[in-house]
C-alpha atoms as a PDB file:
ATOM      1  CA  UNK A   1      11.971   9.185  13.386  1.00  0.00           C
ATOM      2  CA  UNK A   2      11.397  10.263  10.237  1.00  0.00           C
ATOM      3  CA  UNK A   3      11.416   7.876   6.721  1.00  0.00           C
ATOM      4  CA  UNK A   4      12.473   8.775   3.544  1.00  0.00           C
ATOM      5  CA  UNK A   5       9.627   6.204   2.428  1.00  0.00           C
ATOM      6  CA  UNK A   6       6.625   4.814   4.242  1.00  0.00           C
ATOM      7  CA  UNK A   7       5.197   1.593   2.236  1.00  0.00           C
ATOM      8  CA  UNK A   8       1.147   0.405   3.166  1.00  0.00           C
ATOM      9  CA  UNK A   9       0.622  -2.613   1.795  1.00  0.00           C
ATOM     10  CA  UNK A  10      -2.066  -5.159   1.808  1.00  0.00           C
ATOM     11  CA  UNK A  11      -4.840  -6.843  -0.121  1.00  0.00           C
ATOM     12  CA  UNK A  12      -7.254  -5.261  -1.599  1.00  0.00           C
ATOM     13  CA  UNK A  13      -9.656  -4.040   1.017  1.00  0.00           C
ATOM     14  CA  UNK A  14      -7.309  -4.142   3.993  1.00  0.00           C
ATOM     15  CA  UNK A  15      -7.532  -0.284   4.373  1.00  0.00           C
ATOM     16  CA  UNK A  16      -4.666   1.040   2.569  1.00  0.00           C
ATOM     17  CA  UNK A  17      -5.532   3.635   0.788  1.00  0.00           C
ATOM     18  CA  UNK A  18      -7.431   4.985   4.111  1.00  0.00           C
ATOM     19  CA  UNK A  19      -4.911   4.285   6.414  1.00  0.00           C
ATOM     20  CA  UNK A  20      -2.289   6.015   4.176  1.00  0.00           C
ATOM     21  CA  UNK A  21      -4.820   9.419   3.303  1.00  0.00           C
ATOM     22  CA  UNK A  22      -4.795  10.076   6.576  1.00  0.00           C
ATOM     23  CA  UNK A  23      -1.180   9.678   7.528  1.00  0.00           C
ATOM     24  CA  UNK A  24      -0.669  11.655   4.496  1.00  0.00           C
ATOM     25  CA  UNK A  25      -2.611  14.448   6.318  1.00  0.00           C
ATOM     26  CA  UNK A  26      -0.993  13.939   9.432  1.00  0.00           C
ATOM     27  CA  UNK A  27       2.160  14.186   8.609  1.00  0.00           C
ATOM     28  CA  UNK A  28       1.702  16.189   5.179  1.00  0.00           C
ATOM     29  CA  UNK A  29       3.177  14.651   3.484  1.00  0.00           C
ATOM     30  CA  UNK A  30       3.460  13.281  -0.594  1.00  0.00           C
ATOM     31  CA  UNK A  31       1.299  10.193  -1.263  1.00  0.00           C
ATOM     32  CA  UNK A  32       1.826   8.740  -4.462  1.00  0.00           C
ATOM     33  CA  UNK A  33      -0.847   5.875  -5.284  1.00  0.00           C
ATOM     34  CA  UNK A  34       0.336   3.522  -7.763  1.00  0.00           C
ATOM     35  CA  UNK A  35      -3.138   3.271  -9.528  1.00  0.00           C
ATOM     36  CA  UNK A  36      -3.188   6.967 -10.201  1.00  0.00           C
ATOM     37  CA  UNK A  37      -0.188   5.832 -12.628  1.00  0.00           C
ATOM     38  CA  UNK A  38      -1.734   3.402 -14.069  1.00  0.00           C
ATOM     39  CA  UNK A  39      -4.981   5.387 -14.462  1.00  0.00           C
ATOM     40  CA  UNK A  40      -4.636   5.948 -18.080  1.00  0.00           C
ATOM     41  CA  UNK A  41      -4.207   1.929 -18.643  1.00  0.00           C
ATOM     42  CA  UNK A  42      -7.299   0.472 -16.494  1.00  0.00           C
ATOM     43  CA  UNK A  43     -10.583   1.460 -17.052  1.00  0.00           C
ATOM     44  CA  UNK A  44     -13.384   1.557 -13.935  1.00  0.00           C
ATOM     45  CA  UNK A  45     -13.613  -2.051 -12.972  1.00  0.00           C
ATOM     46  CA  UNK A  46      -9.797  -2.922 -13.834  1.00  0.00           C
ATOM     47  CA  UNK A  47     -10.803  -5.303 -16.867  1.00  0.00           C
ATOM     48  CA  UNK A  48      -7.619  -4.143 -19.200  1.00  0.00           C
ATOM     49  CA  UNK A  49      -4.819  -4.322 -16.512  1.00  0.00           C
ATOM     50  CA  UNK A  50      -1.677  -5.802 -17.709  1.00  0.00           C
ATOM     51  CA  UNK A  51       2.006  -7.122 -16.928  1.00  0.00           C
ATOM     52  CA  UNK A  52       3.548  -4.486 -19.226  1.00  0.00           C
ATOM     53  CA  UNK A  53       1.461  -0.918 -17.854  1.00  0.00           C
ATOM     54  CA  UNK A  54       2.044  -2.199 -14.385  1.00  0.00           C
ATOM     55  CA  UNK A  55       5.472  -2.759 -15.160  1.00  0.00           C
ATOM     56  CA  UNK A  56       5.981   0.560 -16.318  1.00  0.00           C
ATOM     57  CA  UNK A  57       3.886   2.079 -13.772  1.00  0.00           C
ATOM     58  CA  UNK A  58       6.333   1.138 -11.027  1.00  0.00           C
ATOM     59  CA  UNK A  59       9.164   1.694 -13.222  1.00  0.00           C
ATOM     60  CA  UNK A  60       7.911   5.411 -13.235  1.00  0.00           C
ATOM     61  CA  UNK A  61       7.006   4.949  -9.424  1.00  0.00           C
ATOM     62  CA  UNK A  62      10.743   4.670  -8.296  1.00  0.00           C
ATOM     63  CA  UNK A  63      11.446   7.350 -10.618  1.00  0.00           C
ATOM     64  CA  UNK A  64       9.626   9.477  -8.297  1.00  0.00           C
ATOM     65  CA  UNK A  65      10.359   8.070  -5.372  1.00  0.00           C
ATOM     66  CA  UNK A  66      14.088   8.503  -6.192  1.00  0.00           C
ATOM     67  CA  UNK A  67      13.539  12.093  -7.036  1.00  0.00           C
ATOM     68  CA  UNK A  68      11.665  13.074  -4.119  1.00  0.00           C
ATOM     69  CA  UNK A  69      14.413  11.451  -1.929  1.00  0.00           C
ATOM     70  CA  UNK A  70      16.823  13.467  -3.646  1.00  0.00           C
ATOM     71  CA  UNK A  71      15.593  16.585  -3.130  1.00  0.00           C
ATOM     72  CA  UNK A  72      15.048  15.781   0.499  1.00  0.00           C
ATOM     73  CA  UNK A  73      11.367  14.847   1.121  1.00  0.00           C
ATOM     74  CA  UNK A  74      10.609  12.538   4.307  1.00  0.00           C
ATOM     75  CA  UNK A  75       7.877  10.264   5.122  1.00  0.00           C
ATOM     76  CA  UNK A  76       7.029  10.093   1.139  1.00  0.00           C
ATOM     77  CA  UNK A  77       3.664   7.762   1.533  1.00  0.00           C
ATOM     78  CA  UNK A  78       3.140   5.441  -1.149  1.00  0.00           C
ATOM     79  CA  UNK A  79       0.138   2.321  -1.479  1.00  0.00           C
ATOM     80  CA  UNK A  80      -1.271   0.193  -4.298  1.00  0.00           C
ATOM     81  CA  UNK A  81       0.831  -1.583  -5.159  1.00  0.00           C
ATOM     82  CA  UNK A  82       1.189  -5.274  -6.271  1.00  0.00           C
ATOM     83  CA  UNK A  83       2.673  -7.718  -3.930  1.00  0.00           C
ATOM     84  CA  UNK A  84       5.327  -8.429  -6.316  1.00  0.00           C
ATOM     85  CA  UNK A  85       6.231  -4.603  -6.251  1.00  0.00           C
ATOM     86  CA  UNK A  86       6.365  -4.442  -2.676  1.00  0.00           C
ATOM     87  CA  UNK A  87       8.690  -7.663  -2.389  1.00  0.00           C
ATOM     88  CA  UNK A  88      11.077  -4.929  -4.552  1.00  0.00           C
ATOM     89  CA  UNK A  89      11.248  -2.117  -2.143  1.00  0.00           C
ATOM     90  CA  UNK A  90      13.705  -3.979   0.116  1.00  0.00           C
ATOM     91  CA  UNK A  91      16.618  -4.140  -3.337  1.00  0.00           C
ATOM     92  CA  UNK A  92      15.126  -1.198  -4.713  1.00  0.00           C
ATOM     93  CA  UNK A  93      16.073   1.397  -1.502  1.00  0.00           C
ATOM     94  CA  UNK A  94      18.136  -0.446   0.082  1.00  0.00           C
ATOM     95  CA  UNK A  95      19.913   2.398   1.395  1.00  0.00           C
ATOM     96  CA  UNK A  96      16.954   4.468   2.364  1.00  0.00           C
ATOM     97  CA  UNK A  97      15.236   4.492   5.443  1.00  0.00           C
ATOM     98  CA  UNK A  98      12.067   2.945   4.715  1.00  0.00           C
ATOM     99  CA  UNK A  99       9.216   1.276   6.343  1.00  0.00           C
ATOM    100  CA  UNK A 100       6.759  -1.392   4.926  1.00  0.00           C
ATOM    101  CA  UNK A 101       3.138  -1.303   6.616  1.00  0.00           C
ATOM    102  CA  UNK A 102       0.996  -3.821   5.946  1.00  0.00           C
ATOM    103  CA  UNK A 103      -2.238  -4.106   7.218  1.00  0.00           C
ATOM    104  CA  UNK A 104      -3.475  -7.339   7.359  1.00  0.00           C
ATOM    105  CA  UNK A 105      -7.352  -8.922   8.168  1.00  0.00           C
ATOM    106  CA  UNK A 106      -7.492 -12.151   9.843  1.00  0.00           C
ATOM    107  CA  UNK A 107     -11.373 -12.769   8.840  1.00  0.00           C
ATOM    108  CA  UNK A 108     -12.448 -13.626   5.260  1.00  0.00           C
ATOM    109  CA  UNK A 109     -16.235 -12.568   5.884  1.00  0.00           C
ATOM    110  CA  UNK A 110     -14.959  -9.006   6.832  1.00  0.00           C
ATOM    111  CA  UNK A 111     -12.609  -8.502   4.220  1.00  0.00           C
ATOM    112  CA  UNK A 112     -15.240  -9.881   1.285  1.00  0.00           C
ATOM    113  CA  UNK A 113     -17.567  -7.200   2.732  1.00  0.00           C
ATOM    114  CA  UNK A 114     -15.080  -4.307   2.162  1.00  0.00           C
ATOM    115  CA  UNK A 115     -13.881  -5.290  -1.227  1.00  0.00           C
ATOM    116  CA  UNK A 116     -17.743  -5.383  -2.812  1.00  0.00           C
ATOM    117  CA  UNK A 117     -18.752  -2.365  -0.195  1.00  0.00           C
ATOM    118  CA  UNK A 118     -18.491   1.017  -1.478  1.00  0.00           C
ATOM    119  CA  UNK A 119     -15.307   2.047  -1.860  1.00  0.00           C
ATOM    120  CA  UNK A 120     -13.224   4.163  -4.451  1.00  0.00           C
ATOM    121  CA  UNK A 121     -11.250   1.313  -5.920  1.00  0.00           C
ATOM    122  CA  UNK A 122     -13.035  -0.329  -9.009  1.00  0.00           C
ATOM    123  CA  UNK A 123     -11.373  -3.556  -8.138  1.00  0.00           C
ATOM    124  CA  UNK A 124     -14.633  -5.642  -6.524  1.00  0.00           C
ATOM    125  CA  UNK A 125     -12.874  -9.904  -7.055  1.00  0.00           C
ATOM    126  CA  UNK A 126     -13.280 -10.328  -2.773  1.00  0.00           C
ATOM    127  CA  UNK A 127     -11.855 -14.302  -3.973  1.00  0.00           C
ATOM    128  CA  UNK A 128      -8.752 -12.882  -5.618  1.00  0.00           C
ATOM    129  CA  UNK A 129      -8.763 -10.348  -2.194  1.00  0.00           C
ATOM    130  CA  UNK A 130      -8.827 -13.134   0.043  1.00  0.00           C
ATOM    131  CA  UNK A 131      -6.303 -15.682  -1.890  1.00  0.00           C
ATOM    132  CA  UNK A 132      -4.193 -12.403  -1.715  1.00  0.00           C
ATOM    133  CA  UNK A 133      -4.481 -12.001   1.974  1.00  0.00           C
ATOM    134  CA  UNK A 134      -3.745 -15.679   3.025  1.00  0.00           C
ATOM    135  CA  UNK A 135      -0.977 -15.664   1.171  1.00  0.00           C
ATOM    136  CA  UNK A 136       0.769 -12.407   2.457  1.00  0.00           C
ATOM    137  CA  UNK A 137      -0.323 -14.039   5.809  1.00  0.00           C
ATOM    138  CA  UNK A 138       1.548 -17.295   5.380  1.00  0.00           C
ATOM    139  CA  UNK A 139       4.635 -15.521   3.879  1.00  0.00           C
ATOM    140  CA  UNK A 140       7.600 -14.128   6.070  1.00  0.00           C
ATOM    141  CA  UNK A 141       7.985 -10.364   6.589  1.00  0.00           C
ATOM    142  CA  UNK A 142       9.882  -8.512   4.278  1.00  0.00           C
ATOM    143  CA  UNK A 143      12.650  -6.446   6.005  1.00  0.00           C
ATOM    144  CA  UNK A 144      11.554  -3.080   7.295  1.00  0.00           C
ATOM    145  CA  UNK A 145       8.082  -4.328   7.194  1.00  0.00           C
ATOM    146  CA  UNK A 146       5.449  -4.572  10.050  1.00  0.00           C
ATOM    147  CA  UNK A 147       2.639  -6.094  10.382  1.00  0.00           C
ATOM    148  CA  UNK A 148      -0.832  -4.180  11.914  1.00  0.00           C
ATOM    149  CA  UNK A 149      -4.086  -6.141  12.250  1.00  0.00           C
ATOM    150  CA  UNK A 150      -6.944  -4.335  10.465  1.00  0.00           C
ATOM    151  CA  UNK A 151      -9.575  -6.624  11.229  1.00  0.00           C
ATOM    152  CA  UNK A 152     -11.958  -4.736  13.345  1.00  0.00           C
ATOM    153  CA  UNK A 153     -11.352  -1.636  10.891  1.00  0.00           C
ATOM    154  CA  UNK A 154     -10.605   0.587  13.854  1.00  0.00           C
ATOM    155  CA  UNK A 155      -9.401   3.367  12.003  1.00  0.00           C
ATOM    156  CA  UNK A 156      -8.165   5.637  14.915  1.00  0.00           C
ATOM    157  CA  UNK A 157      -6.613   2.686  17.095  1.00  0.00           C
ATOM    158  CA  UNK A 158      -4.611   1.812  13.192  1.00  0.00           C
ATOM    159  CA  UNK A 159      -4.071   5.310  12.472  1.00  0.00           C
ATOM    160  CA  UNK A 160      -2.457   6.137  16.196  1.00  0.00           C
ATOM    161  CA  UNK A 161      -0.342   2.720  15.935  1.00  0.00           C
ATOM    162  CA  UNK A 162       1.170   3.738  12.889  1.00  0.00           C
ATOM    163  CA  UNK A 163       1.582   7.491  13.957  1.00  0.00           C
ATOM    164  CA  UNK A 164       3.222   6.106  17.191  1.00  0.00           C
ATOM    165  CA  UNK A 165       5.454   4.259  14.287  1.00  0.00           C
ATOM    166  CA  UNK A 166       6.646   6.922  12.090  1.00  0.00           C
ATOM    167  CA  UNK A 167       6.634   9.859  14.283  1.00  0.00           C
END
């Protein structure tokens, strides 16, 4: 099955913006990452974030999204975004076929290693990470959405499980 819009989403240091590189290369397709539209707003360690450029960020991130559906792309791969942005995408395409993965890690100690590990993203506040991740844990799913445990970071068990999903 193909989606007009495949959604990873997850607190910081769950593995989305692995995860979703490599189903970008599997299925080649687009992959849009909300902090390259913010780039020009945040510096390195994501000290001047604020309501407004993330507003507009996402503003401009369904602008895309909308184009590239209207022109006819599938499986258009998007990640990094803010929780309250992903509670949108249900409204927002409502009549697209999307798909909401979010990757989830059931152990605090493993997820405060990855967020101050070295990784791309400047963002290093494992507390903020793991109030994040308890909270998306407690909350219901969001339609469309499914949930993949991430916990033992097997990236080719996650990575097959979600090909298995969108193929």
């Amino acid at each position: 099955m193909k989606y007009d819009l495949i959604v990873f989403a997850g607190a910081p240091g769950s593995g989305k913006t692995t995860i979703a590189n490599l189903i970008q290369k599997e299925l080649n397709s687009p992959l849009i990452d909300l902090g390259w539209l913010r780039e020009y707003h945040l510096d390195p360690m994501w000290k001047k974030a604020n309501k407004k450029e993330a507003k507009m960020a996402f503003e401009n991130l369904v602008f895309i999204l909308k184009n590239y559906k209207k022109n006819g792309y599938k499986n258009v791969i998007v990640t990094d975004l803010l929780e309250d942005m992903t509670s949108q995408i249900p409204r927002l395409f409502s009549k697209e076929n999307y798909i909401i993965i979010r990757l989830m890690v059931n152990n605090d100690n493993e997820l405060k290693k990855r967020v101050i590990g070295n990784r791309d993203s400047g963002f290093k506040n494992f507390k903020k990470s793991i109030l994040l991740n308890k909270a998306m844990q407690k909350k219901g799913s969001l339609k469309n959405e499914i949930r993949i445990d991430n916990t033992h970071n097997n990236i080719s068990k996650v990575l097959n499980e979600i090909l298995e999903i969108v193929k």
